[in-house]
Each structure stands twice: as structure tokens, then as C-alpha cells.
PDB file of N, CA and C in Angstrom:
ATOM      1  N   UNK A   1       0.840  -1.166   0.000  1.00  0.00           N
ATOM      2  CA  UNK A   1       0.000   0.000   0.000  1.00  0.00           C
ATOM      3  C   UNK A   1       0.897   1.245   0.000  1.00  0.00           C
ATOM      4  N   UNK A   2       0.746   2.128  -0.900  1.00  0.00           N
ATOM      5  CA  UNK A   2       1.487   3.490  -1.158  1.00  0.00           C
ATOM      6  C   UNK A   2       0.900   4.530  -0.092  1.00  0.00           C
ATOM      7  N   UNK A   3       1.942   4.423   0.949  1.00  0.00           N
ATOM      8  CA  UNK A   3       1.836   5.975   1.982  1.00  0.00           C
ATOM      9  C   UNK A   3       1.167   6.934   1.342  1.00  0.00           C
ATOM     10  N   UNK A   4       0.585   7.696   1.914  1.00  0.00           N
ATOM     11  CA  UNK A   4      -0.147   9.221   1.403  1.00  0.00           C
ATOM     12  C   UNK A   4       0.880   9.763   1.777  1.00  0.00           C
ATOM     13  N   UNK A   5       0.569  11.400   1.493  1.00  0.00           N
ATOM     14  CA  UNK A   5       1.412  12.321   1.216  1.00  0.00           C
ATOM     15  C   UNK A   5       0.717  13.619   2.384  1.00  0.00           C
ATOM     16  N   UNK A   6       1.156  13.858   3.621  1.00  0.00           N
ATOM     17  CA  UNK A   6       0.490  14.044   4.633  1.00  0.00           C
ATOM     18  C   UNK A   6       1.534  15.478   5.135  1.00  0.00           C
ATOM     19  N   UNK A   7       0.376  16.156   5.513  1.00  0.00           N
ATOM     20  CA  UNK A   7       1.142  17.757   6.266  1.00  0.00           C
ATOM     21  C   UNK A   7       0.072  17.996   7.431  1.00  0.00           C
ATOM     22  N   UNK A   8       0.523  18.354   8.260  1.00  0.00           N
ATOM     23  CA  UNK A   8       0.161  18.467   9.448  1.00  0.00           C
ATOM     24  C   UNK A   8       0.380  19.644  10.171  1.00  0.00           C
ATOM     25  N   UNK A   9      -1.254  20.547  10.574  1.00  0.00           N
ATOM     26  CA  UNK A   9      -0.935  21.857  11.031  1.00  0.00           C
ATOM     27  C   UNK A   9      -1.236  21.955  12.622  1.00  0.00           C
ATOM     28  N   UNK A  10      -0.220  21.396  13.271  1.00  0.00           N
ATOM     29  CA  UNK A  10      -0.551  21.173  14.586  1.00  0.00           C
ATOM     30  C   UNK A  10      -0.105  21.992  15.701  1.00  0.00           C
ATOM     31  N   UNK A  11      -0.742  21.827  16.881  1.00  0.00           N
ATOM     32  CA  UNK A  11       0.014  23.069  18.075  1.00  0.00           C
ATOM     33  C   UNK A  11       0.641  22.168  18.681  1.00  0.00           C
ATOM     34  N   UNK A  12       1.447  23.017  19.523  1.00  0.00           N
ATOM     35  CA  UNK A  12       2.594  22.455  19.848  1.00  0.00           C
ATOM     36  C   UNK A  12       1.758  21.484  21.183  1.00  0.00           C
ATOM     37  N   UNK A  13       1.244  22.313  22.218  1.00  0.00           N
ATOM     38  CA  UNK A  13       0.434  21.132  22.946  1.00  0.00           C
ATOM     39  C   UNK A  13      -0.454  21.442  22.809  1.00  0.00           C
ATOM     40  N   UNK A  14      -1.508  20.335  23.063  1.00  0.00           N
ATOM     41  CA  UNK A  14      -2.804  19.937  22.343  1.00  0.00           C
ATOM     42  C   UNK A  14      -3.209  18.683  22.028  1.00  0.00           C
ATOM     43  N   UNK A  15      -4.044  18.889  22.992  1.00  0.00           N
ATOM     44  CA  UNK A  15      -5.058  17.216  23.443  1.00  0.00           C
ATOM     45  C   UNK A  15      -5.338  16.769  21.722  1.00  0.00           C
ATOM     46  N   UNK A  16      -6.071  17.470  21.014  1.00  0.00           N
ATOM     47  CA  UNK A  16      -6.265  16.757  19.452  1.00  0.00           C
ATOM     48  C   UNK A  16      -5.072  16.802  18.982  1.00  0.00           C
ATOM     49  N   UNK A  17      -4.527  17.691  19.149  1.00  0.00           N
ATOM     50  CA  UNK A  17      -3.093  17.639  18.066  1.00  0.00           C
ATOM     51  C   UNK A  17      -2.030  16.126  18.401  1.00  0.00           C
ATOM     52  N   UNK A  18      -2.202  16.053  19.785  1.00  0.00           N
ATOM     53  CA  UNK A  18      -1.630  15.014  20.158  1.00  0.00           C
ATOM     54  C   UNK A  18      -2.367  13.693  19.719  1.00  0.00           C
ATOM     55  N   UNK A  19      -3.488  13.646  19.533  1.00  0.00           N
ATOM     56  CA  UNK A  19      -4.619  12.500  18.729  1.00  0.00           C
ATOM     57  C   UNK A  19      -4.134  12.474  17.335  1.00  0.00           C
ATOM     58  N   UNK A  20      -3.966  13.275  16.355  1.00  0.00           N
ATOM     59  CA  UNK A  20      -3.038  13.502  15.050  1.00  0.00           C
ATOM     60  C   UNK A  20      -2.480  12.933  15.054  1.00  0.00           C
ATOM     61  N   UNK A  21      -0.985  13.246  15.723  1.00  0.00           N
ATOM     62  CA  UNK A  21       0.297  12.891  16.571  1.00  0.00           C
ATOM     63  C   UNK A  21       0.082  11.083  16.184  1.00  0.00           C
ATOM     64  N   UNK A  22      -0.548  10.834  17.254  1.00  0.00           N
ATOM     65  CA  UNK A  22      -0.957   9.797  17.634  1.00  0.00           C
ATOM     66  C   UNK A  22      -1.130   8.767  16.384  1.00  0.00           C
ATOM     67  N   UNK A  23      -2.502   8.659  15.765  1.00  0.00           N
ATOM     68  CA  UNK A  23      -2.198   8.206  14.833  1.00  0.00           C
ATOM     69  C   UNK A  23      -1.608   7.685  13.598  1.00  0.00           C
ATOM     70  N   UNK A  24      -0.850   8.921  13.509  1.00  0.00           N
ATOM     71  CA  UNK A  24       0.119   9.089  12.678  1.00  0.00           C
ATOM     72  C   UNK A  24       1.445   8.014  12.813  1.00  0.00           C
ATOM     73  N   UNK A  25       1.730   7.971  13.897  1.00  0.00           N
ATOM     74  CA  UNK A  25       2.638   7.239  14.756  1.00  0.00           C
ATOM     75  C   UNK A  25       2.251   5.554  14.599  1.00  0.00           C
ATOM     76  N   UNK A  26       0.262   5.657  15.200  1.00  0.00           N
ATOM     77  CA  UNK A  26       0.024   4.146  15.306  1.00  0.00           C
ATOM     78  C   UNK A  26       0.120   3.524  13.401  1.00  0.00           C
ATOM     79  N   UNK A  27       0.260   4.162  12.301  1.00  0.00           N
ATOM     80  CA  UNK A  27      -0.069   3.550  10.966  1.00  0.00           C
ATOM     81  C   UNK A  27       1.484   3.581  10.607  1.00  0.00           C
ATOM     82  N   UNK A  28       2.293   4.484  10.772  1.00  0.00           N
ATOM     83  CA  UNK A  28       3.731   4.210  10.446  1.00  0.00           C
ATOM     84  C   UNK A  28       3.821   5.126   9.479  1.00  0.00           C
ATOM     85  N   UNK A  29       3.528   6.605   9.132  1.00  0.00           N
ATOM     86  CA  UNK A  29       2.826   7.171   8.155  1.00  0.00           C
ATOM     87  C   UNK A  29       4.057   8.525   8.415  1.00  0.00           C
ATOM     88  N   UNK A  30       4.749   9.100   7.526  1.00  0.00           N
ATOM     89  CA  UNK A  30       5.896   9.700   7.465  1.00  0.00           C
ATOM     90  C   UNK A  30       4.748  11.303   7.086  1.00  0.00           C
ATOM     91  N   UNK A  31       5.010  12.187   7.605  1.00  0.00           N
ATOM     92  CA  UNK A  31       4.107  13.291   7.521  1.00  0.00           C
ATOM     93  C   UNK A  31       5.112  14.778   7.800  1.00  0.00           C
ATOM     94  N   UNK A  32       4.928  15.903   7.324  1.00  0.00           N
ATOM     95  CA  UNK A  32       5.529  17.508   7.242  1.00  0.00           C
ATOM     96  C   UNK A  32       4.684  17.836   8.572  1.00  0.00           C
ATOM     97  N   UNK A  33       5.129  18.242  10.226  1.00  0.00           N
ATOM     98  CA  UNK A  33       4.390  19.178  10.640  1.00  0.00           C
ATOM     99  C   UNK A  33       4.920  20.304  10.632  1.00  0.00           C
ATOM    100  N   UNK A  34       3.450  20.899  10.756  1.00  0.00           N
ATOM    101  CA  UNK A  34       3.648  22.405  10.869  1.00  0.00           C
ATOM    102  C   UNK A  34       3.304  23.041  11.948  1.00  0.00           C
ATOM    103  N   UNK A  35       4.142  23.374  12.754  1.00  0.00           N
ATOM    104  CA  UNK A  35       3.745  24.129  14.605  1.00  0.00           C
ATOM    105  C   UNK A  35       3.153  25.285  13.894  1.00  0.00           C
ATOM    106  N   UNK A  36       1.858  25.536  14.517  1.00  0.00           N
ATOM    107  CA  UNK A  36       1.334  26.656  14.496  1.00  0.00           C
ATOM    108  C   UNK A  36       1.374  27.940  15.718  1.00  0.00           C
ATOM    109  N   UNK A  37       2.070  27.485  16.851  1.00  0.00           N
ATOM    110  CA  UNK A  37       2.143  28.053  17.552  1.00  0.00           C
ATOM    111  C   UNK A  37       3.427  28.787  17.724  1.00  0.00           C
ATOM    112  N   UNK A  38       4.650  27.713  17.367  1.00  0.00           N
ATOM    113  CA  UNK A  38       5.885  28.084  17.369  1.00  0.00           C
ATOM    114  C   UNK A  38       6.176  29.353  16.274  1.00  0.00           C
ATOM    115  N   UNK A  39       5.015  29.135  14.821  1.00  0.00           N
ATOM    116  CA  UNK A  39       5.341  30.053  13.995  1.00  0.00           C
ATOM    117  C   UNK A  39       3.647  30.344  13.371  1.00  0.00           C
ATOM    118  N   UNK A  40       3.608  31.614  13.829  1.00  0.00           N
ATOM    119  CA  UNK A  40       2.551  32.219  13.486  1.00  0.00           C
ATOM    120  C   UNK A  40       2.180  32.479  11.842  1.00  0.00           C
ATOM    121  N   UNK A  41       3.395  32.701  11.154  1.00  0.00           N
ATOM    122  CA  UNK A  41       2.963  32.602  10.017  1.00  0.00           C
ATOM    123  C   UNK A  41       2.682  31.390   9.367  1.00  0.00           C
ATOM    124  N   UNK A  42       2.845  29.968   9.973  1.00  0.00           N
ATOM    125  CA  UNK A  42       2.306  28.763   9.445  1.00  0.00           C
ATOM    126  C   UNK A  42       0.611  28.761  10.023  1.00  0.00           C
ATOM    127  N   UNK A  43      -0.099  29.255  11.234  1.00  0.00           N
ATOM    128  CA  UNK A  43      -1.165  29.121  11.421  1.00  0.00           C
ATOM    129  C   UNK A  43      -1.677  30.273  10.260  1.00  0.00           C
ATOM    130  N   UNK A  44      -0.964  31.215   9.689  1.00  0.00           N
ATOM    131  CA  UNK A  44      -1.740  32.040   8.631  1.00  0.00           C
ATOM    132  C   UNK A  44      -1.925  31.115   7.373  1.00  0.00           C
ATOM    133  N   UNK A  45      -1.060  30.134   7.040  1.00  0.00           N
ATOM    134  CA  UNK A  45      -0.859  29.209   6.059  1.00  0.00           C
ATOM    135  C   UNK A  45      -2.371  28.476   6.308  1.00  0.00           C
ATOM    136  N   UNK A  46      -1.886  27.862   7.208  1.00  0.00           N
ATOM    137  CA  UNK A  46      -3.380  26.525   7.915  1.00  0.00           C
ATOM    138  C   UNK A  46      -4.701  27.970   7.160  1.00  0.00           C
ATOM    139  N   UNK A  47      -5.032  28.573   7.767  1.00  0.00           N
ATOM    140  CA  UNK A  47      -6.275  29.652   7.849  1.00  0.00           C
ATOM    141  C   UNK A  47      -6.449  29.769   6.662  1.00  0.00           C
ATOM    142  N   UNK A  48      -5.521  30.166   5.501  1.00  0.00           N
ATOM    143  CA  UNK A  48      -5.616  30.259   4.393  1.00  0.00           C
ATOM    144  C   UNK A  48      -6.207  29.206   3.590  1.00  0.00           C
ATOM    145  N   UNK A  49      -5.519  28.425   3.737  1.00  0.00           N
ATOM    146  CA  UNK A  49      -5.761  26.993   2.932  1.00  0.00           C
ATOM    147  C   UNK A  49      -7.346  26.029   3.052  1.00  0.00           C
ATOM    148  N   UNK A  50      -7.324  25.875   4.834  1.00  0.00           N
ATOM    149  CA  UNK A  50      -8.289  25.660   5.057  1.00  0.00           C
ATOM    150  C   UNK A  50      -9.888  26.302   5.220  1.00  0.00           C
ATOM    151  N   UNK A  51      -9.701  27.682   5.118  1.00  0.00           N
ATOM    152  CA  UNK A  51     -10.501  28.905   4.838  1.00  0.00           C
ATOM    153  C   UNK A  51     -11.415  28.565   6.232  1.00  0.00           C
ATOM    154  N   UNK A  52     -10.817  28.364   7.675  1.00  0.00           N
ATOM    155  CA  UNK A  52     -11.207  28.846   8.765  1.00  0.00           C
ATOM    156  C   UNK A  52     -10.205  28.861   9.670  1.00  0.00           C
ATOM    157  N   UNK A  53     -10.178  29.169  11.326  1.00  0.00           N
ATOM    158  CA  UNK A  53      -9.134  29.127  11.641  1.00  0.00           C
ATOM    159  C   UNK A  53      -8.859  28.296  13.037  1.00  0.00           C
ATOM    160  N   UNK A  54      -9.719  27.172  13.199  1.00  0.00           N
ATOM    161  CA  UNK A  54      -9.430  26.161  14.278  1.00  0.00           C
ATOM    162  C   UNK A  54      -8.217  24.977  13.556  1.00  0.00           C
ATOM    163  N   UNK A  55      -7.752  24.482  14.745  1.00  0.00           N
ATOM    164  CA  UNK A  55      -7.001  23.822  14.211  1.00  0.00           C
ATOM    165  C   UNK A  55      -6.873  22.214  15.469  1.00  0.00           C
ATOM    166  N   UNK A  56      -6.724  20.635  15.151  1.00  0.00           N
ATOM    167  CA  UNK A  56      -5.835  20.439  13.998  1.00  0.00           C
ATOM    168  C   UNK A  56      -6.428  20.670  12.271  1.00  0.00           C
ATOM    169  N   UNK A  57      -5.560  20.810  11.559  1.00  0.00           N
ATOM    170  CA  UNK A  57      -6.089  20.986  10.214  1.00  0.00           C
ATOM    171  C   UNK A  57      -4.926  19.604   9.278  1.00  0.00           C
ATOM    172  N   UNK A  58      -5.284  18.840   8.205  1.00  0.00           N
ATOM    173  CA  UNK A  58      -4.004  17.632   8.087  1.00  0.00           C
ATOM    174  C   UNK A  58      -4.784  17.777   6.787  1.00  0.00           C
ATOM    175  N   UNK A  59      -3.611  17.951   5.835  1.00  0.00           N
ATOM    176  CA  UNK A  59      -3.716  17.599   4.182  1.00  0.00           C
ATOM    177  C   UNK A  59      -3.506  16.568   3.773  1.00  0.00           C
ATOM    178  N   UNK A  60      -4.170  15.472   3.531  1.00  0.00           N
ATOM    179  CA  UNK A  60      -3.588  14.238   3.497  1.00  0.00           C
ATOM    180  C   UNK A  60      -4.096  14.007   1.112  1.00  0.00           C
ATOM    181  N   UNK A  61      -3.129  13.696   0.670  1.00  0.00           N
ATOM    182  CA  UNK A  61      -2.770  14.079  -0.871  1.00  0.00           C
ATOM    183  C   UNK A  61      -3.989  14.692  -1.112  1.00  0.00           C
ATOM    184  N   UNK A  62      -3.434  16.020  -0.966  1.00  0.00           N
ATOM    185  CA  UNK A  62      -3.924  17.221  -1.218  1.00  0.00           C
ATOM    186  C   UNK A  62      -5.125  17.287  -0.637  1.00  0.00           C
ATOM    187  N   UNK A  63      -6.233  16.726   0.024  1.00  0.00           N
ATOM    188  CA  UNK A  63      -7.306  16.863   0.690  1.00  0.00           C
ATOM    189  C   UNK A  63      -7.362  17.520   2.185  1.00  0.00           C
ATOM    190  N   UNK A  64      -8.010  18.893   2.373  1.00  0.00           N
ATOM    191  CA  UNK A  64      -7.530  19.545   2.983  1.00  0.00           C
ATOM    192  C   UNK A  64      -8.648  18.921   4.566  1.00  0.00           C
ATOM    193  N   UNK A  65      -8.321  18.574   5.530  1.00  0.00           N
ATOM    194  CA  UNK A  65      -8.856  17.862   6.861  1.00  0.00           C
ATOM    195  C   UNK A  65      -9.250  19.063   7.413  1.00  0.00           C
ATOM    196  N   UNK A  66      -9.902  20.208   7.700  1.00  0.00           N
ATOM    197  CA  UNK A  66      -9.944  21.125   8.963  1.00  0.00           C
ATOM    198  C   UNK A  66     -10.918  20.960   9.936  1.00  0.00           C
ATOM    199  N   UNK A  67      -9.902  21.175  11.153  1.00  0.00           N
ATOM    200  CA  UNK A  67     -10.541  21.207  12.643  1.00  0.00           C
ATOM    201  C   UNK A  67     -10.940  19.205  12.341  1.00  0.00           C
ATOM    202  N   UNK A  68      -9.611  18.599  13.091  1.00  0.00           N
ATOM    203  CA  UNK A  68     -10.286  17.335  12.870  1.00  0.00           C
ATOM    204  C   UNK A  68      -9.103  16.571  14.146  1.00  0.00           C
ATOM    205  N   UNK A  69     -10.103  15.891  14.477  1.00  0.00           N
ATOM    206  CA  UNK A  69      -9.404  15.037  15.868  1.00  0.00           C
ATOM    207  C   UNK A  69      -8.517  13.900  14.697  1.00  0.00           C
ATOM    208  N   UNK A  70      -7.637  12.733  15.917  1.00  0.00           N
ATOM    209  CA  UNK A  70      -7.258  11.974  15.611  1.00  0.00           C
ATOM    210  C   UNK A  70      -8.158  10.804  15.089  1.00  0.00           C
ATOM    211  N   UNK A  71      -9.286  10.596  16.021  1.00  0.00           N
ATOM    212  CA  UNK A  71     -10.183  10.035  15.736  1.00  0.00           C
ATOM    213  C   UNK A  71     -10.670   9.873  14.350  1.00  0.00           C
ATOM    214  N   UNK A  72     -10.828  11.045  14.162  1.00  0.00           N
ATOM    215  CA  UNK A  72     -12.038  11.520  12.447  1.00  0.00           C
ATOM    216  C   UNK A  72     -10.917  11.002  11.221  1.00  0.00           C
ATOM    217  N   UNK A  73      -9.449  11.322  11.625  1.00  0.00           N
ATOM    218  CA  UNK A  73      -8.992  10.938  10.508  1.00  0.00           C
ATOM    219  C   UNK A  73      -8.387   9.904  10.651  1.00  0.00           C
ATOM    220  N   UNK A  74      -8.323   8.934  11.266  1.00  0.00           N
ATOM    221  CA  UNK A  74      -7.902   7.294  11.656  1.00  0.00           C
ATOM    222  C   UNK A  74      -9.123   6.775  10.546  1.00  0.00           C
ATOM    223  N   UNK A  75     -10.716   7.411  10.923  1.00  0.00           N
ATOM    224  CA  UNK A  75     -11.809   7.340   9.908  1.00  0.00           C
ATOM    225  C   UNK A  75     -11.598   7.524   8.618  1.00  0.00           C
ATOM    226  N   UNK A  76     -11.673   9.043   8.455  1.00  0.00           N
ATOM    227  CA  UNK A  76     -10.935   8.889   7.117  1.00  0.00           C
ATOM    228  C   UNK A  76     -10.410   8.164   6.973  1.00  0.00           C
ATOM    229  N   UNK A  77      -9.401   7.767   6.850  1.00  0.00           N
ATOM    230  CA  UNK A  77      -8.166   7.437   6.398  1.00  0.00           C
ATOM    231  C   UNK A  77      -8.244   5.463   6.057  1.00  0.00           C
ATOM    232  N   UNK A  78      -9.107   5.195   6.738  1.00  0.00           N
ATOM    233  CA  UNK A  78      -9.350   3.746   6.766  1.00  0.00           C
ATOM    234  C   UNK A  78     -10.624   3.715   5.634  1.00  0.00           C
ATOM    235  N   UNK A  79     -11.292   5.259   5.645  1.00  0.00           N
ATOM    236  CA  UNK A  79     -12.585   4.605   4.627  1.00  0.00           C
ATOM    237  C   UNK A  79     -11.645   4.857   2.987  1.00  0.00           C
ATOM    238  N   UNK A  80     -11.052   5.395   3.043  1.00  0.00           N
ATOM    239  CA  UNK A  80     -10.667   6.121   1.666  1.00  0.00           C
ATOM    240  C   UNK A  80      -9.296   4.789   1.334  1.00  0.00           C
ATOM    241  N   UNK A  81      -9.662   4.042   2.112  1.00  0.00           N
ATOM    242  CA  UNK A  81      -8.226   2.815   2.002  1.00  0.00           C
ATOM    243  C   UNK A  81      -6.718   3.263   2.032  1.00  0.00           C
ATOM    244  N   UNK A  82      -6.588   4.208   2.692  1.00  0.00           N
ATOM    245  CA  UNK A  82      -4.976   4.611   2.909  1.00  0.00           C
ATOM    246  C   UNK A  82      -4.186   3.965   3.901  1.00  0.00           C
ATOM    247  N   UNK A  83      -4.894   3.445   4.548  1.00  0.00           N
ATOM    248  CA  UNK A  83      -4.158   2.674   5.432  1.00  0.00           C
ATOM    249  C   UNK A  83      -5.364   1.113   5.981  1.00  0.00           C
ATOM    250  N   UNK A  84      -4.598   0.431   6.297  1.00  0.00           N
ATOM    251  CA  UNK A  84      -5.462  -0.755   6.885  1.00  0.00           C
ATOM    252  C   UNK A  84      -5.529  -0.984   8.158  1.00  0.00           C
ATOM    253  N   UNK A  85      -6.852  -1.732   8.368  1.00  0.00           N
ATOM    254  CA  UNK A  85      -6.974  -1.929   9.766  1.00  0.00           C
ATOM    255  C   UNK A  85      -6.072  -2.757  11.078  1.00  0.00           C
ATOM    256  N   UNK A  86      -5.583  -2.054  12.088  1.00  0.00           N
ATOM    257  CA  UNK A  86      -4.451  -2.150  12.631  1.00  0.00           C
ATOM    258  C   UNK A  86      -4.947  -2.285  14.142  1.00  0.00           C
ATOM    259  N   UNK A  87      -4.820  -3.543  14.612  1.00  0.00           N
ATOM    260  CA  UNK A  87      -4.285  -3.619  16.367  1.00  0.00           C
ATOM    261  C   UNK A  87      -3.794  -2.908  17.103  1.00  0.00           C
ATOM    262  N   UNK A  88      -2.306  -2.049  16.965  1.00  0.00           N
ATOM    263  CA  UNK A  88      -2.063  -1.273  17.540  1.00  0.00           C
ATOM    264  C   UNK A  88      -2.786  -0.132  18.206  1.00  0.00           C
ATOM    265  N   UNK A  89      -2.627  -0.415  19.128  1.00  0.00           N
ATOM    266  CA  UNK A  89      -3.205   0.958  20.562  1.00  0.00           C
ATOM    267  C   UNK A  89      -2.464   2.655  20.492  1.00  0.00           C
ATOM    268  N   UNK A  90      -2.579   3.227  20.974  1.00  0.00           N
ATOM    269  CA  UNK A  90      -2.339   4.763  21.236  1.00  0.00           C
ATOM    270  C   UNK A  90      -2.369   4.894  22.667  1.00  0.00           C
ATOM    271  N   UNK A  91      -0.908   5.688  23.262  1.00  0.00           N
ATOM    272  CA  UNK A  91      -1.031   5.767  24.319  1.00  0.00           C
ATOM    273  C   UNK A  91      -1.667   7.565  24.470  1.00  0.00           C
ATOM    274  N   UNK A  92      -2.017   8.066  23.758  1.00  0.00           N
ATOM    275  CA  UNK A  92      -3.202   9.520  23.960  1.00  0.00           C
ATOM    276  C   UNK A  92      -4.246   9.039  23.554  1.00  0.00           C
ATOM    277  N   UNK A  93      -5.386   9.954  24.138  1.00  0.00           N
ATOM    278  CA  UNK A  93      -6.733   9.707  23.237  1.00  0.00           C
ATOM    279  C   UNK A  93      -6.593  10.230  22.289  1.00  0.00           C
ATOM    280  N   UNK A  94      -7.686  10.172  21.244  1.00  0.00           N
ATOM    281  CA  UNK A  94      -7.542  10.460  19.812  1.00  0.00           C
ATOM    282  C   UNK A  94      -8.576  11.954  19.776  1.00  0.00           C
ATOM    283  N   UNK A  95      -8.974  12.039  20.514  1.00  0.00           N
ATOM    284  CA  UNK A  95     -10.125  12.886  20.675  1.00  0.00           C
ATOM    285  C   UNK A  95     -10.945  13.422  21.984  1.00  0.00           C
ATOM    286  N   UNK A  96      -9.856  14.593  22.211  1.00  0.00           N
ATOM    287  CA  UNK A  96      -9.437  14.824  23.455  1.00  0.00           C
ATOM    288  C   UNK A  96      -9.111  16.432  23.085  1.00  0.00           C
ATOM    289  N   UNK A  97      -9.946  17.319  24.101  1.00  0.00           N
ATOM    290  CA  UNK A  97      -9.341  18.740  24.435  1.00  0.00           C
ATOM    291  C   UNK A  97      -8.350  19.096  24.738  1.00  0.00           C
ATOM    292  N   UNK A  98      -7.698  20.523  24.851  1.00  0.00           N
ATOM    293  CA  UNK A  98      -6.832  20.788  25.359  1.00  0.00           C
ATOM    294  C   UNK A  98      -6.578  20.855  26.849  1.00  0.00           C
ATOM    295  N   UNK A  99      -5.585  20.309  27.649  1.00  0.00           N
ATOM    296  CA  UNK A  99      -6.318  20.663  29.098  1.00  0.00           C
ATOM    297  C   UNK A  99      -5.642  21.807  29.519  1.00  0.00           C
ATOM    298  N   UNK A 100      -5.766  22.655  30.727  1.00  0.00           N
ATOM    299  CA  UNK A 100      -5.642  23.342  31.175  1.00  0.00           C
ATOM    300  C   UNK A 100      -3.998  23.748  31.565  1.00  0.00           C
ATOM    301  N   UNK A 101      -3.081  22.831  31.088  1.00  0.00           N
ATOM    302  CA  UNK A 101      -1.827  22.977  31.024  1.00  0.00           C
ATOM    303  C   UNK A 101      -1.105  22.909  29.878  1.00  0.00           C
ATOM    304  N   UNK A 102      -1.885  22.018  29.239  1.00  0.00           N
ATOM    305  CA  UNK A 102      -1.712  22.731  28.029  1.00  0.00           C
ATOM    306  C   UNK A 102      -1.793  24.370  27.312  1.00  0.00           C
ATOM    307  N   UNK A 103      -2.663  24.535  27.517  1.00  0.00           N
ATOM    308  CA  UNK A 103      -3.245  25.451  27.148  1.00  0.00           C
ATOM    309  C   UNK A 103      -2.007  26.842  27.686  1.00  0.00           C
ATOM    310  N   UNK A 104      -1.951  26.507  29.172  1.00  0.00           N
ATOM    311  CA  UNK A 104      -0.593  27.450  29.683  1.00  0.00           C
ATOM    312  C   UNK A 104       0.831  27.257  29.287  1.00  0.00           C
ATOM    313  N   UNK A 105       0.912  26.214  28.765  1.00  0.00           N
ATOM    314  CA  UNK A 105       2.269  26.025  27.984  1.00  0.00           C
ATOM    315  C   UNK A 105       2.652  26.526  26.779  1.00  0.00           C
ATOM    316  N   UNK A 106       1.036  26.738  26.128  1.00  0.00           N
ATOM    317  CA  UNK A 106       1.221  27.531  24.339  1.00  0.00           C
ATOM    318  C   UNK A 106       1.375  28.876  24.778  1.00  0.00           C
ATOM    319  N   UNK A 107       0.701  29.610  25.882  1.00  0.00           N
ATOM    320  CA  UNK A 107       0.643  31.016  26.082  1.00  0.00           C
ATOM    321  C   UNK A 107       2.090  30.871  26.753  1.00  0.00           C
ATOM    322  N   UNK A 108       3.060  30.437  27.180  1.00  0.00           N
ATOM    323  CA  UNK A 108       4.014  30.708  27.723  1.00  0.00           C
ATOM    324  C   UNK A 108       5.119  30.833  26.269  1.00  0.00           C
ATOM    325  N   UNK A 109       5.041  30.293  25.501  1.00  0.00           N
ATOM    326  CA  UNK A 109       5.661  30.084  24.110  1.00  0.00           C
ATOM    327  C   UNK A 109       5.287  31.131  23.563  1.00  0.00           C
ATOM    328  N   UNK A 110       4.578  31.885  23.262  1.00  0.00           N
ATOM    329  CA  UNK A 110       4.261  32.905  22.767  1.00  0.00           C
ATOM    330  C   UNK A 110       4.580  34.294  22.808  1.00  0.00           C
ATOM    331  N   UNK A 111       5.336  34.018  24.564  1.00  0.00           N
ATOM    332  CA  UNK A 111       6.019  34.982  25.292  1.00  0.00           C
ATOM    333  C   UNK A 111       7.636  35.325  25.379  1.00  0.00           C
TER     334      UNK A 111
END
């Protein structure tokens, strides 16, 4: 099966982003991220492309994912046959908020 071709507009912490993360990891799937937090002009990229501005956002060959847990695109990604169905576990949830330390760790980066 031929890998997709995968970019990834993720924050640096972040309960979904880490679900992304995650998956990505459980299929063996070689992917471009893009910190949106570390560099503000890549979340202008994400906004652009995806024409809103939550994020995670994941281009997987050329299909643009926005605002999408790990969950949704494990879905994807299994209906559209890019990857096959796999045993392997995830030690994050796939679909999961940011928590509250998170959240203070991006505003500290910013600073």
C-alpha cells in the first residue's frame, strides 16, 4: 500500500493535536508538521488553505482535513483505504481537548 502524502498543522500542545500525533505514529505514516504556535505565520498558512481558523487541520494528498481530531482521521483514512486496519493501541486519546496545562504552555511560548 502506497503511503499518502500528509502535512500536518498542529500546536505544539494539544489534546487533538496530540490524537493527530498519535495516529500518525500508530499507521507508520511519514508526515511535514507544521507548529502553528511556534510560527505564526504557518497558522496564517493553515487559515488560508483551510478557509477557517481552528485547528488540527491535516492535508492528506492534497485533501484539505480542517478542525479534525485523531479520531475523524484514523476514519478517514481507513474509509478512503490509505491505510489498513491495525491492532495497535495509542497511548493519547484520539479525541481529546486541550487541558488546562496545556493550554498554559502555548501562552508561555508565545512569550
Amino acid at each position: 500500500m502506497e503511503k499518502p502524502v500528509i502535512t500536518a498543522y498542529l500546536k505544539t500542545f494539544c489534546g487533538w493535536s496530540n490524537g493527530v500525533r498519535a495516529v500518525l505514529s500508530k499507521y507508520d505514516l511519514p508526515y511535514t508538521e507544521k507548529d502553528i504556535i511556534k510560527n505564526p505565520e504557518l497558522r496564517f498558512e493553515m487559515e488560508q488553505l483551510s478557509g477557517q481558523p481552528l485547528s488540527p487541520c491535516v492535508i492528506v494528498n492534497d485533501t484539505m482535513l480542517a478542525d479534525i481530531s485523531g479520531e475523524e482521521l484514523e476514519q478517514y483514512m481507513l474509509e478512503k483505504g490509505l491505510v489498513g486496519a491495525s491492532d495497535k493501541t495509542t497511548d493519547v486519546p484520539l479525541n481529546a481537548a486541550c487541558t488546562d496545562e496545556q493550554h498554559e504552555a502555548m501562552v508561555k511560548l508565545k512569550f
